[in-house]
N, C-alpha and C. Protein backbone atom coordinates (compact mmCIF):
# COMPACT_ATOMS: atom_id res chain seq x y z
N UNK A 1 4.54 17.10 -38.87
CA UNK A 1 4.17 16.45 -37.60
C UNK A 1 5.26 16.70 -36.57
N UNK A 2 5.10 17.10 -35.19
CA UNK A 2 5.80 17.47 -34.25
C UNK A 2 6.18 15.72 -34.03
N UNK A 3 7.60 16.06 -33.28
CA UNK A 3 8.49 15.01 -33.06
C UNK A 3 8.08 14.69 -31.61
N UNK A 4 7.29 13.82 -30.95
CA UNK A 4 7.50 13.77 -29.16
C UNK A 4 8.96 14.02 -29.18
N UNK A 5 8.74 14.76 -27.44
CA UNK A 5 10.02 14.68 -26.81
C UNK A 5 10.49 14.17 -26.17
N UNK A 6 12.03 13.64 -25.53
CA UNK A 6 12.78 12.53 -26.21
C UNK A 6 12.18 12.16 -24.38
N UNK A 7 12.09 11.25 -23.91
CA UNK A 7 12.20 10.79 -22.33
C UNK A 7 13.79 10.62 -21.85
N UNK A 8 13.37 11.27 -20.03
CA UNK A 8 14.30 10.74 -19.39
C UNK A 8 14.73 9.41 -20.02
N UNK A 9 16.57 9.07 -20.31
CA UNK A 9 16.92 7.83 -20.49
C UNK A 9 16.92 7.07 -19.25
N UNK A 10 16.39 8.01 -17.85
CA UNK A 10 16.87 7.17 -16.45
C UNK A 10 15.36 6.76 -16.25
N UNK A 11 14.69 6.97 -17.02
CA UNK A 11 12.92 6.94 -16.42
C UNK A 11 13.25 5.07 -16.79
N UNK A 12 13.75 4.65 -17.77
CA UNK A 12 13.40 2.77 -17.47
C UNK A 12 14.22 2.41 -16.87
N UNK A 13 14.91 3.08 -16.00
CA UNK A 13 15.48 1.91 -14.87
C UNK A 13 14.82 2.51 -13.43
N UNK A 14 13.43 3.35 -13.59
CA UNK A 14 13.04 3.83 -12.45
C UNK A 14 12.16 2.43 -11.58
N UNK A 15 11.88 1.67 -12.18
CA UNK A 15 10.67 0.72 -11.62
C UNK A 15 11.72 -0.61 -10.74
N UNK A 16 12.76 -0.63 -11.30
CA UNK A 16 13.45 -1.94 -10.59
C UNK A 16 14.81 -1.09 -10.08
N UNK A 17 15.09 -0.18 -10.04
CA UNK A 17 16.38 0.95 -9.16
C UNK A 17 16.14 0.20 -8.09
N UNK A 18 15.01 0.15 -7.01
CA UNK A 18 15.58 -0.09 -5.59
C UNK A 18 15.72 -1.45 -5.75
N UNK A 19 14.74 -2.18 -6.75
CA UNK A 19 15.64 -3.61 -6.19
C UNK A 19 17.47 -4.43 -6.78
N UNK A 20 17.72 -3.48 -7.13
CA UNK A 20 19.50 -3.33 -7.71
C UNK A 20 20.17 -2.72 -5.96
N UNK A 21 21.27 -3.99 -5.90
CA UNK A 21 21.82 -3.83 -4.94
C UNK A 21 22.79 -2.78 -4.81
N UNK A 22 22.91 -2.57 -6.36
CA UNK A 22 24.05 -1.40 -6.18
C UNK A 22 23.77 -0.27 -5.59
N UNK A 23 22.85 0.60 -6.06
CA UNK A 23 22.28 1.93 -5.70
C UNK A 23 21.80 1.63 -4.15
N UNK A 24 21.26 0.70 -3.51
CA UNK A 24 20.90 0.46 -2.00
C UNK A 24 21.81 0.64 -1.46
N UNK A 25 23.08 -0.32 -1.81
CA UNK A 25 24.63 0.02 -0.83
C UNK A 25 25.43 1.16 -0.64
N UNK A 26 25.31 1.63 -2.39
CA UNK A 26 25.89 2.47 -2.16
C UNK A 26 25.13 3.83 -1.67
N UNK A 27 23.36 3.78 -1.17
CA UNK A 27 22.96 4.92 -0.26
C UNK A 27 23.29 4.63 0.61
N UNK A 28 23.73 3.91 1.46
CA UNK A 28 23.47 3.25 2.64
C UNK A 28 24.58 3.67 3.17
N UNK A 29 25.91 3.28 2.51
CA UNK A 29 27.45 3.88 2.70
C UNK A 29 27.92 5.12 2.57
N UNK A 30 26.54 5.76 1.71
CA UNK A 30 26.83 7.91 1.55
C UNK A 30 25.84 8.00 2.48
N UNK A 31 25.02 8.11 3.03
CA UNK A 31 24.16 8.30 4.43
C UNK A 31 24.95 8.37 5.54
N UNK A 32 25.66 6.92 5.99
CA UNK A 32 26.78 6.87 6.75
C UNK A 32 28.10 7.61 6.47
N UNK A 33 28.27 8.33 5.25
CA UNK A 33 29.50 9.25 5.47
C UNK A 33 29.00 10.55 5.78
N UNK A 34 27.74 10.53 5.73
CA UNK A 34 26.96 12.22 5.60
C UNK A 34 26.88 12.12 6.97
N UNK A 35 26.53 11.21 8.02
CA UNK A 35 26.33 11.28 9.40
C UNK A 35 27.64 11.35 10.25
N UNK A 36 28.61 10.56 9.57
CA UNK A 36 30.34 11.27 9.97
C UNK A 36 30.50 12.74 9.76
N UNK A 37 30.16 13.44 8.78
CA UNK A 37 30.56 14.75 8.47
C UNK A 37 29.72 15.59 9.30
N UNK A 38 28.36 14.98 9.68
CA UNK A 38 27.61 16.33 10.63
C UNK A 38 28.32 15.91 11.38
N UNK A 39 28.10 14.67 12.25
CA UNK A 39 29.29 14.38 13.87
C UNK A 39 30.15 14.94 14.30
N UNK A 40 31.24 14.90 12.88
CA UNK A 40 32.31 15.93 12.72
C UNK A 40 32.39 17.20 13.11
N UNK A 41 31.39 17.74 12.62
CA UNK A 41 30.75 19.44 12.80
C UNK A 41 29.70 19.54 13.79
N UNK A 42 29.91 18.65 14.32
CA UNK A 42 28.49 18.50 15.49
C UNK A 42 27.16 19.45 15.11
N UNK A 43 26.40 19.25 13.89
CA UNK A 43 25.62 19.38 13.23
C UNK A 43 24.34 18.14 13.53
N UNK A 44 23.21 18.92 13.73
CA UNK A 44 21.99 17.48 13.88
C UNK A 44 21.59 17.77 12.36
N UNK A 45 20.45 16.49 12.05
CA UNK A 45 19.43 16.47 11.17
C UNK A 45 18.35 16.65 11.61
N UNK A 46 18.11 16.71 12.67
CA UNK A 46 16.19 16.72 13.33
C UNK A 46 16.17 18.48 13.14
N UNK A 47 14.59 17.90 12.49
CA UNK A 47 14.26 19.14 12.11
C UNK A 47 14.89 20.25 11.22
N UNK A 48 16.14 19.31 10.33
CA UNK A 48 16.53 19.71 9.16
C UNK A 48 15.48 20.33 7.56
N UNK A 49 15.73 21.59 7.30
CA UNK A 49 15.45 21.50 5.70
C UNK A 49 16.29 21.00 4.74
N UNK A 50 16.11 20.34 3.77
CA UNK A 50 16.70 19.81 3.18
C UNK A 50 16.65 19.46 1.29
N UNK A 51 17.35 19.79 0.65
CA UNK A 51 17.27 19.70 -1.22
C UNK A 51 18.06 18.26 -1.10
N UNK A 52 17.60 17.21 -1.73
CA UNK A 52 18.16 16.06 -1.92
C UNK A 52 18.02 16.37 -3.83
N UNK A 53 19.07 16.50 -4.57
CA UNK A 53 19.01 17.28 -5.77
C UNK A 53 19.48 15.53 -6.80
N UNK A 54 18.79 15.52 -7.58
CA UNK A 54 18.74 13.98 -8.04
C UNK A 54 18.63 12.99 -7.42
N UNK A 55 17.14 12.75 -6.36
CA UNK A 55 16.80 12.15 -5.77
C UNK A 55 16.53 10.94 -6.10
N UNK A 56 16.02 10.66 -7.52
CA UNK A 56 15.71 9.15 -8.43
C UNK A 56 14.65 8.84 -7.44
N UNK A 57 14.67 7.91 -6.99
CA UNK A 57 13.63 6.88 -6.39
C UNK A 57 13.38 7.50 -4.84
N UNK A 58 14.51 8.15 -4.45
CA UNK A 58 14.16 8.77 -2.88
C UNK A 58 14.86 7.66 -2.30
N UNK A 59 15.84 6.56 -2.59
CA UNK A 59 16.36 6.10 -1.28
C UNK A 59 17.52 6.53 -0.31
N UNK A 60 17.75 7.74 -0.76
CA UNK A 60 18.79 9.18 0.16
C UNK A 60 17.55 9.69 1.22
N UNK A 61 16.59 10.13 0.41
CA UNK A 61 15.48 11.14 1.10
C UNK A 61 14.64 10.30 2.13
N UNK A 62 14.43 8.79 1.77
CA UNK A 62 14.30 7.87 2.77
C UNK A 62 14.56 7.64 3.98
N UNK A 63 16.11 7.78 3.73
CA UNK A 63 16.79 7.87 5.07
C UNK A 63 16.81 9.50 5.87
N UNK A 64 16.64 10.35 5.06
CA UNK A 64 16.82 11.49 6.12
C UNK A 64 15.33 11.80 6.17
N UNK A 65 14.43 10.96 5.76
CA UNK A 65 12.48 11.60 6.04
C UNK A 65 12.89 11.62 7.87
N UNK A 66 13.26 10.65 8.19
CA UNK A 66 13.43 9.71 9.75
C UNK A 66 13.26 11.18 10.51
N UNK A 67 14.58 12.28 10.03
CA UNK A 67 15.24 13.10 11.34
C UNK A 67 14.80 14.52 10.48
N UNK A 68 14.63 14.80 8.97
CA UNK A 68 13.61 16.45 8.72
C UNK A 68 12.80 16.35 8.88
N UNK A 69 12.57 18.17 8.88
CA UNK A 69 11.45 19.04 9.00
C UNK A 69 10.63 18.60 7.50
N UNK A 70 11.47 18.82 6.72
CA UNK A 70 10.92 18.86 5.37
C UNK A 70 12.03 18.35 4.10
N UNK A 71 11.78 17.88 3.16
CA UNK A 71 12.45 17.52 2.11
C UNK A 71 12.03 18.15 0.55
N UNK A 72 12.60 18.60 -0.13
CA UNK A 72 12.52 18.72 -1.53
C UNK A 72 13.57 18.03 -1.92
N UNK A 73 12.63 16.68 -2.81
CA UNK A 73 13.20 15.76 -3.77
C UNK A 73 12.84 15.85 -4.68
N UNK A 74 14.29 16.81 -5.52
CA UNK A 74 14.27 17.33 -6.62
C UNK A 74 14.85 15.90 -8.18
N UNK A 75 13.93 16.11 -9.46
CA UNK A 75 14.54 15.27 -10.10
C UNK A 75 14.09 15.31 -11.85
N UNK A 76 14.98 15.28 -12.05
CA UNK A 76 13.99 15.52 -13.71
C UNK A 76 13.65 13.89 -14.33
N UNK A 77 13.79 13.10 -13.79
CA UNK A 77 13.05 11.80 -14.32
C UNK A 77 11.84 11.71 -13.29
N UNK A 78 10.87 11.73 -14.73
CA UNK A 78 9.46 11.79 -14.22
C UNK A 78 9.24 10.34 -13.49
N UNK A 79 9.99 9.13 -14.43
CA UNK A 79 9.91 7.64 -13.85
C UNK A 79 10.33 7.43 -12.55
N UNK A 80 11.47 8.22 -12.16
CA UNK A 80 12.02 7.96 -10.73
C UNK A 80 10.85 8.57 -9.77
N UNK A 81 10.37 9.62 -10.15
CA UNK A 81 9.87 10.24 -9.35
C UNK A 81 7.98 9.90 -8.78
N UNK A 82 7.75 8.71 -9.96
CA UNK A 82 6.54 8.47 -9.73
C UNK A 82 6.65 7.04 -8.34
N UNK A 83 8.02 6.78 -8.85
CA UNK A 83 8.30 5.56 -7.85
C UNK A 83 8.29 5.92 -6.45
N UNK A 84 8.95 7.55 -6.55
CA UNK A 84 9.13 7.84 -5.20
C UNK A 84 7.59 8.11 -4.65
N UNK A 85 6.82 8.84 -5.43
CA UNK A 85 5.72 9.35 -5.00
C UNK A 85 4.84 7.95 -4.61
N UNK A 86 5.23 7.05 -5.19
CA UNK A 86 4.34 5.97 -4.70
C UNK A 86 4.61 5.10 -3.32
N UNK A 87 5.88 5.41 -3.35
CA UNK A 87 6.48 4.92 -1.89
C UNK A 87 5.86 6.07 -0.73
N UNK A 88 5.77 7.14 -0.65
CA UNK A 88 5.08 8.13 -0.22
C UNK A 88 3.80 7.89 0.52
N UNK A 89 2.43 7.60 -0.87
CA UNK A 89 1.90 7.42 -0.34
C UNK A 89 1.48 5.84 0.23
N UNK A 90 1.82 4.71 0.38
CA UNK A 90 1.79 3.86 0.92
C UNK A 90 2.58 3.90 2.42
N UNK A 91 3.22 4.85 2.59
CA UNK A 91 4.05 4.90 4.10
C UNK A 91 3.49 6.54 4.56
N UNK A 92 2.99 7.10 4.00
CA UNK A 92 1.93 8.04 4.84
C UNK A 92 3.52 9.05 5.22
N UNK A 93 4.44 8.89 4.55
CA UNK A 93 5.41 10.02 4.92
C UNK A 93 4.88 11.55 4.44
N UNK A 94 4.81 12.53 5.04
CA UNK A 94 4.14 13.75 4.64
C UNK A 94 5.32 14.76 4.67
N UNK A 95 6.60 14.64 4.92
CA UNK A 95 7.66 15.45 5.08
C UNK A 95 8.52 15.19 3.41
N UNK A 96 8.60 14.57 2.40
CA UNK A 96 9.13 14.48 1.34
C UNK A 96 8.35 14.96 0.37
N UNK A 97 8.95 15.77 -0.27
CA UNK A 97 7.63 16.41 -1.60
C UNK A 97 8.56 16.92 -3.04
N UNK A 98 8.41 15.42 -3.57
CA UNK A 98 8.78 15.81 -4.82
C UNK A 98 8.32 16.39 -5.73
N UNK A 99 9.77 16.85 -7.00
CA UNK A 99 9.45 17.71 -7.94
C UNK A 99 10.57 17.95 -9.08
N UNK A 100 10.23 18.15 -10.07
CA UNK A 100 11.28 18.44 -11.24
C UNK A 100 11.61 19.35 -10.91
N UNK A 101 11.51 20.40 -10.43
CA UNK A 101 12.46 21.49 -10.28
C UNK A 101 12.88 22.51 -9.24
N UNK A 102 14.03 22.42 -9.11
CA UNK A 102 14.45 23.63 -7.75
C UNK A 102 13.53 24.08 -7.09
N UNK A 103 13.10 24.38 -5.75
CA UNK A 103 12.82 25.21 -5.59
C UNK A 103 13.41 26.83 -5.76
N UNK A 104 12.28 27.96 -5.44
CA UNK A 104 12.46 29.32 -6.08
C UNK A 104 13.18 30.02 -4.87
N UNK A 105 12.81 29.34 -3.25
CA UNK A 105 13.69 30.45 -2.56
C UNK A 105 15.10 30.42 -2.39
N UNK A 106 15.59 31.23 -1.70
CA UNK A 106 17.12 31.55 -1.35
C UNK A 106 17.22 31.80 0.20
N UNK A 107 18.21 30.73 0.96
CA UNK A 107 18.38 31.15 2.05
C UNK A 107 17.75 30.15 3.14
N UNK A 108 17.17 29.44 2.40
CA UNK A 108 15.48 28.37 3.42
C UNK A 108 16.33 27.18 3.87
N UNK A 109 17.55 26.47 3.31
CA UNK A 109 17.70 25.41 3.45
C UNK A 109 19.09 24.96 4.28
N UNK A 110 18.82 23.74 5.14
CA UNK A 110 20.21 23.63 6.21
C UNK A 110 21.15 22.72 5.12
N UNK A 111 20.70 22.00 4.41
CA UNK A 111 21.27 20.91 3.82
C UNK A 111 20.99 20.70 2.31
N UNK A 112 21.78 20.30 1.09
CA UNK A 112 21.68 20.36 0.22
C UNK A 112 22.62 18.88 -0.11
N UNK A 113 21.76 17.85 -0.51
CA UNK A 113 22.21 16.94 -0.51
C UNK A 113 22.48 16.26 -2.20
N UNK A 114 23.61 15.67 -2.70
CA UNK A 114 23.77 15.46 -4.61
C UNK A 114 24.40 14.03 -4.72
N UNK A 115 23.60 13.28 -4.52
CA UNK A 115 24.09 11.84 -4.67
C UNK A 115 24.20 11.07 -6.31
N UNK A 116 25.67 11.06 -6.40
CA UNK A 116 25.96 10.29 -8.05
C UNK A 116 24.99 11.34 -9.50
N UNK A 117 25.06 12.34 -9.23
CA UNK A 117 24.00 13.48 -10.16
C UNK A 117 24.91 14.64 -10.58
N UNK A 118 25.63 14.96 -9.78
CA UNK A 118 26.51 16.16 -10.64
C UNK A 118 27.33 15.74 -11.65
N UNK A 119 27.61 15.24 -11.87
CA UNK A 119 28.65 14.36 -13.08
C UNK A 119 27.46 14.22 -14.40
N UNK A 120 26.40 14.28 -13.93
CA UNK A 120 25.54 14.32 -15.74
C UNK A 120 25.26 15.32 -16.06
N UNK A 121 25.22 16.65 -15.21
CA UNK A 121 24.31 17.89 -15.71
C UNK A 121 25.42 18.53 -16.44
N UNK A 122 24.80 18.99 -17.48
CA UNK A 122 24.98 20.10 -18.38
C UNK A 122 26.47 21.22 -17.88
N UNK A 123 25.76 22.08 -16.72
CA UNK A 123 26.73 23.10 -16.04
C UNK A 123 26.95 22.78 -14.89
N UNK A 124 27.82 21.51 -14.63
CA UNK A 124 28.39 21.61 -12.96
C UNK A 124 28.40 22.75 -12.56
N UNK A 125 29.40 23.62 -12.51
CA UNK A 125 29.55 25.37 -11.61
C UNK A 125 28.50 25.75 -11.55
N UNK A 126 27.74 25.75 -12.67
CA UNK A 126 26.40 26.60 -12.60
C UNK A 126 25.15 26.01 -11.61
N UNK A 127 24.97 24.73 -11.44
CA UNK A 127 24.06 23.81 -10.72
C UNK A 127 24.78 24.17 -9.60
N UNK A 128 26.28 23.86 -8.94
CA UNK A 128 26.45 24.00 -7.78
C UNK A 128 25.91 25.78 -7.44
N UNK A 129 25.98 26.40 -7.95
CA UNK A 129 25.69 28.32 -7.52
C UNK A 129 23.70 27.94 -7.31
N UNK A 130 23.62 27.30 -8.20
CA UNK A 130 22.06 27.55 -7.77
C UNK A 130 21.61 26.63 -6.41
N UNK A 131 22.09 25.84 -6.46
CA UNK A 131 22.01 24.81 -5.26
C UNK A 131 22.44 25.55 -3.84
N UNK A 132 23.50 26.25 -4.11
CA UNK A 132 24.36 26.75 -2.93
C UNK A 132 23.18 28.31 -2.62
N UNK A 133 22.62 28.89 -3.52
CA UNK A 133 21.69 29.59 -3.29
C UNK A 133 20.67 29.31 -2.33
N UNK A 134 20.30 27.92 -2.00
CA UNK A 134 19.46 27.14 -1.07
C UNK A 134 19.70 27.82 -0.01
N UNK A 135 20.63 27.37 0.53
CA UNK A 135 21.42 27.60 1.69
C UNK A 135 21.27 28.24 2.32
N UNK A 136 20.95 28.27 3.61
CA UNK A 136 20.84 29.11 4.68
C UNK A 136 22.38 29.68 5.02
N UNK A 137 22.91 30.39 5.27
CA UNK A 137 24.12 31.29 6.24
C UNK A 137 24.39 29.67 7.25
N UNK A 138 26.17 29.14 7.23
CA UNK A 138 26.06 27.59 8.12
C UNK A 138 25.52 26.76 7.29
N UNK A 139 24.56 26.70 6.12
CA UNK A 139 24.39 25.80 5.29
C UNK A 139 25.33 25.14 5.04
N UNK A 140 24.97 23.44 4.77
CA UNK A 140 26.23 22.26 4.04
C UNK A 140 25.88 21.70 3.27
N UNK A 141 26.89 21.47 1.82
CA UNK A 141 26.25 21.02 0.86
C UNK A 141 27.17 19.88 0.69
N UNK A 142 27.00 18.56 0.28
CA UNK A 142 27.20 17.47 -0.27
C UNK A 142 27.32 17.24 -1.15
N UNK A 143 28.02 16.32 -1.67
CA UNK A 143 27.92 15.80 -3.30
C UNK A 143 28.79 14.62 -3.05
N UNK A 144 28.05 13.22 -3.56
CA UNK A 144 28.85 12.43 -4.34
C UNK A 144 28.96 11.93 -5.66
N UNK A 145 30.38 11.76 -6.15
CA UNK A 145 30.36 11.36 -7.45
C UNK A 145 31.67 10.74 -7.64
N UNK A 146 31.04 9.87 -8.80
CA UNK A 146 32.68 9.16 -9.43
C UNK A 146 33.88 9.53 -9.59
N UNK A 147 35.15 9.43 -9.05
CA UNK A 147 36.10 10.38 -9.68
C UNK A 147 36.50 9.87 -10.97
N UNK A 148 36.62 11.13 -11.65
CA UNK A 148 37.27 11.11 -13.02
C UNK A 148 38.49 10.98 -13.07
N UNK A 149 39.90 10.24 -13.61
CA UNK A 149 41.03 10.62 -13.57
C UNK A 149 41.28 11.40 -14.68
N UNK A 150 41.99 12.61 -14.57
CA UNK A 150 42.67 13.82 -15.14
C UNK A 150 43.59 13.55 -16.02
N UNK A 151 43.80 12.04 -16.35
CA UNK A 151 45.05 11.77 -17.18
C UNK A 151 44.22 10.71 -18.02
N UNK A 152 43.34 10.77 -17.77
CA UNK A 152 42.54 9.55 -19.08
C UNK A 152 41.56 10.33 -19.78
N UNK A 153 41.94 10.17 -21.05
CA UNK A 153 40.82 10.86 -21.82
C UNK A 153 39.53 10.17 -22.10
N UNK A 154 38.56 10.99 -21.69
CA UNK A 154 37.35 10.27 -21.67
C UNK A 154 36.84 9.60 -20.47
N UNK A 155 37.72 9.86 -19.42
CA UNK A 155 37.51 9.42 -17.90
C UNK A 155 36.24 10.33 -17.68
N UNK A 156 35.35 8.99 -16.72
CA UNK A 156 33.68 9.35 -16.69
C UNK A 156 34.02 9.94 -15.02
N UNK A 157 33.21 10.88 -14.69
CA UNK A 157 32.88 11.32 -13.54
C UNK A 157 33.60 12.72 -13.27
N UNK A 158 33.91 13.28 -12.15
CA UNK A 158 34.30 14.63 -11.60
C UNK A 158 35.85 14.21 -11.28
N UNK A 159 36.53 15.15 -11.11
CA UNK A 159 37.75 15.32 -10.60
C UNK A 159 38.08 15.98 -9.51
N UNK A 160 39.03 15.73 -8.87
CA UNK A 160 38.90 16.46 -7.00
C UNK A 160 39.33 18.09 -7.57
N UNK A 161 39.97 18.25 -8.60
CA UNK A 161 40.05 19.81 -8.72
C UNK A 161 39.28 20.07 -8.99
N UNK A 162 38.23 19.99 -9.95
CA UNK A 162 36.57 20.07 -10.41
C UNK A 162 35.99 20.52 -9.15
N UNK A 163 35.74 19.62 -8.50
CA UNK A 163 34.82 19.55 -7.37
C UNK A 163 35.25 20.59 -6.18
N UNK A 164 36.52 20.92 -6.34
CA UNK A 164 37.02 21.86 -5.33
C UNK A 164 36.67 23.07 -5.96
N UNK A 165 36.99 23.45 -7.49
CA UNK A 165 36.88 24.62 -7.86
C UNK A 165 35.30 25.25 -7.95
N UNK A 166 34.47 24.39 -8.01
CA UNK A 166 33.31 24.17 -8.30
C UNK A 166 32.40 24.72 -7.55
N UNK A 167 32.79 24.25 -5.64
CA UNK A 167 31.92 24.54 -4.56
C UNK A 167 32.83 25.77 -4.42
N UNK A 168 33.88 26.20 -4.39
CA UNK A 168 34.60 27.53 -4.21
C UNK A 168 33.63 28.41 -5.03
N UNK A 169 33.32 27.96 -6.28
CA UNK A 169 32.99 28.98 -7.49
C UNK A 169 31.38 29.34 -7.23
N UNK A 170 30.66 28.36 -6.11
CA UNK A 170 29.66 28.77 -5.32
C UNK A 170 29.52 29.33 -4.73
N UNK A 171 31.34 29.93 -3.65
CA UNK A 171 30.79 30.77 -2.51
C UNK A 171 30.67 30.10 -1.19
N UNK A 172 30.97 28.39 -1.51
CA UNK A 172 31.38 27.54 -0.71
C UNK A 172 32.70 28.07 0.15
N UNK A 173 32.37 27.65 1.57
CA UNK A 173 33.87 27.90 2.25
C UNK A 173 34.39 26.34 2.95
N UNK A 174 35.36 26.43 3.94
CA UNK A 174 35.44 25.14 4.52
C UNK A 174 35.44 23.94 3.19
N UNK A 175 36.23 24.06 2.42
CA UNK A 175 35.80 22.96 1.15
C UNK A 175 37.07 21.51 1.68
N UNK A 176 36.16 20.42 1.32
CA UNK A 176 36.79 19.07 1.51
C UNK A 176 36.90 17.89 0.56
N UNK A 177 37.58 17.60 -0.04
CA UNK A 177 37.18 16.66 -1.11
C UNK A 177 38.26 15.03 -0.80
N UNK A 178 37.08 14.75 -0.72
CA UNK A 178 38.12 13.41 -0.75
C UNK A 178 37.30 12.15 -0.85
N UNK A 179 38.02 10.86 -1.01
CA UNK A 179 37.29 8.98 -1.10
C UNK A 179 35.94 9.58 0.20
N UNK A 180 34.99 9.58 -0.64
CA UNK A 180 33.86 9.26 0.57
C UNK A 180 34.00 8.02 1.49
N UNK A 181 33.91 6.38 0.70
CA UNK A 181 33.56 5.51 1.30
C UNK A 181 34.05 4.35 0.50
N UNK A 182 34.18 3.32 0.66
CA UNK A 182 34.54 1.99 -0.19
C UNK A 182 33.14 0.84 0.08
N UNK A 183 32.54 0.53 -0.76
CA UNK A 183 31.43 -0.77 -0.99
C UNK A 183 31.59 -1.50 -1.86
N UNK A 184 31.73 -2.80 -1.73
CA UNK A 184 31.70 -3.97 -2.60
C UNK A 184 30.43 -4.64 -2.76
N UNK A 185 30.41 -4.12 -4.16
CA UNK A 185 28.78 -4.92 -4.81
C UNK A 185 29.50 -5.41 -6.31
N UNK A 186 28.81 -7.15 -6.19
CA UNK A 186 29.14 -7.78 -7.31
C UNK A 186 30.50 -7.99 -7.46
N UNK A 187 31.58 -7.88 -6.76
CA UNK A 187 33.00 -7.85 -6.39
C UNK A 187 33.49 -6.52 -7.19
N UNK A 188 32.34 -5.87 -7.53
CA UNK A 188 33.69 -4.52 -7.65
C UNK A 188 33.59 -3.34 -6.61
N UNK A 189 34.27 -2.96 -6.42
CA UNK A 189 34.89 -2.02 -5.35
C UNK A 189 34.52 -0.64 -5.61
N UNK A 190 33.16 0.26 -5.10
CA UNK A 190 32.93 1.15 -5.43
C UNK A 190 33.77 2.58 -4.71
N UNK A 191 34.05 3.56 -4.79
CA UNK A 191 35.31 4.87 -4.39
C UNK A 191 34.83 5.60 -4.55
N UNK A 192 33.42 6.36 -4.47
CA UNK A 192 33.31 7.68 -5.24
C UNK A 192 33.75 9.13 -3.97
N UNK A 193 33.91 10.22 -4.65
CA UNK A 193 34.32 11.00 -3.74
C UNK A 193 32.85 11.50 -3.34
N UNK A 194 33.72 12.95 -2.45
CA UNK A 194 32.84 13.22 -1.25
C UNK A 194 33.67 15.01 -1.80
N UNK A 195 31.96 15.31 -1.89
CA UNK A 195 32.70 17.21 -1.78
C UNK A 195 31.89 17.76 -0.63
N UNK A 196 32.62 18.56 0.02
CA UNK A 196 31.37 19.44 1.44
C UNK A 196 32.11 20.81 1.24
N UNK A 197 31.10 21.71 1.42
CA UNK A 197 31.40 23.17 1.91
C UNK A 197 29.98 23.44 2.36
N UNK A 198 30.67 24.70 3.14
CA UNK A 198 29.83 25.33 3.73
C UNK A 198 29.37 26.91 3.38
N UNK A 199 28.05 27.23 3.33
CA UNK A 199 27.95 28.29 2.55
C UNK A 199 28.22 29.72 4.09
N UNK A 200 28.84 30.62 4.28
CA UNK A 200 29.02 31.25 5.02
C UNK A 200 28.17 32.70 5.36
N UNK A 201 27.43 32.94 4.02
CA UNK A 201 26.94 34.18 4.05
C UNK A 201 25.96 34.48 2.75
């Protein structure tokens, strides 16, 4: 007898994700650092393409439906993704279109967005090269994630050399790594970093 195969472990926390204050604040506080960094670069979102790459529930892709052209909310939990699709169609948004997997072109996209998701996959370097493949020439790619410290064994999340070597090893230029943002939920003090490059060519 064949064994089913195993489910997303993130598919049961897909139905109550948005109502957890954590994941709300902390989109809310990476949205607001993502809108410092275009400002910065005097970069718009209207009429942005855009990969929101471990989208979960869509409350990243939420906030940028407002100002793209178009969204691919990419995600391999089928549970997150039915949540999103259901938020979808009850708000008649027609610019977000999720999916388990990458899209196939190269070159289509202004923005490539990785909220708290690179820190679980398999091949960081390798996910950032395919991601950075998105990218239009001026493309910017994002990522937040936990930092790992380099001196604790077994420390959970990315490391700022990681994350630097990582978007370099994409082909990334302009690379920045640093504290995205600080949010207090439940009195602990959330820090995760912030990686950006820009794909040049």
């Amino acid at each position: 007898m064949d064994t089913p195969a195993a489910e997303n472990p993130w598919d049961e926390h897909a139905d109550s994700w948005d109502d957890d204050p954590g994941p709300v604040a902390y989109t809310a506080a990476a949205f607001q650092s993502l809108l410092d960094v275009l400002a910065k670069g005097d970069v718009s979102l209207d009429g942005a393409v855009i990969c929101d790459f471990g989208c979960g529930t869509g409350l990243l892709s939420d906030r940028l439906s407002g100002h793209a052209q178009y969204i691919d909310a990419v995600d391999t939990s089928k549970g997150m993704l039915a949540v999103l699709e259901g938020k979808i169609e009850r708000s008649g948004v027609t610019n977000v279109h999720p999916s388990t997997a990458l899209p196939n072109s190269v070159g289509t996209h202004d923005l490539v967005v990785c909220s708290s998701v690179l820190g679980f996959v398999p091949d960081y370097p390798e996910i950032v090269k395919d991601l950075t493949r998105l990218l239009l020439p001026g493309g910017l790619f994002v990522q937040w994630d936990w930092e790992r410290d380099e001196t604790e064994p077994g420390s959970y999340g990315l490391s700022r050399s990681e994350i630097s070597d990582a978007l370099a090893g994409g082909g990334l230029a302009d690379i920045e790594v640093r504290t995205a943002f600080e949010v207090t939920v439940d009195g602990t003090a959330m820090r995760p970093l912030m990686g950006v490059g820009v794909r040049l060519n």
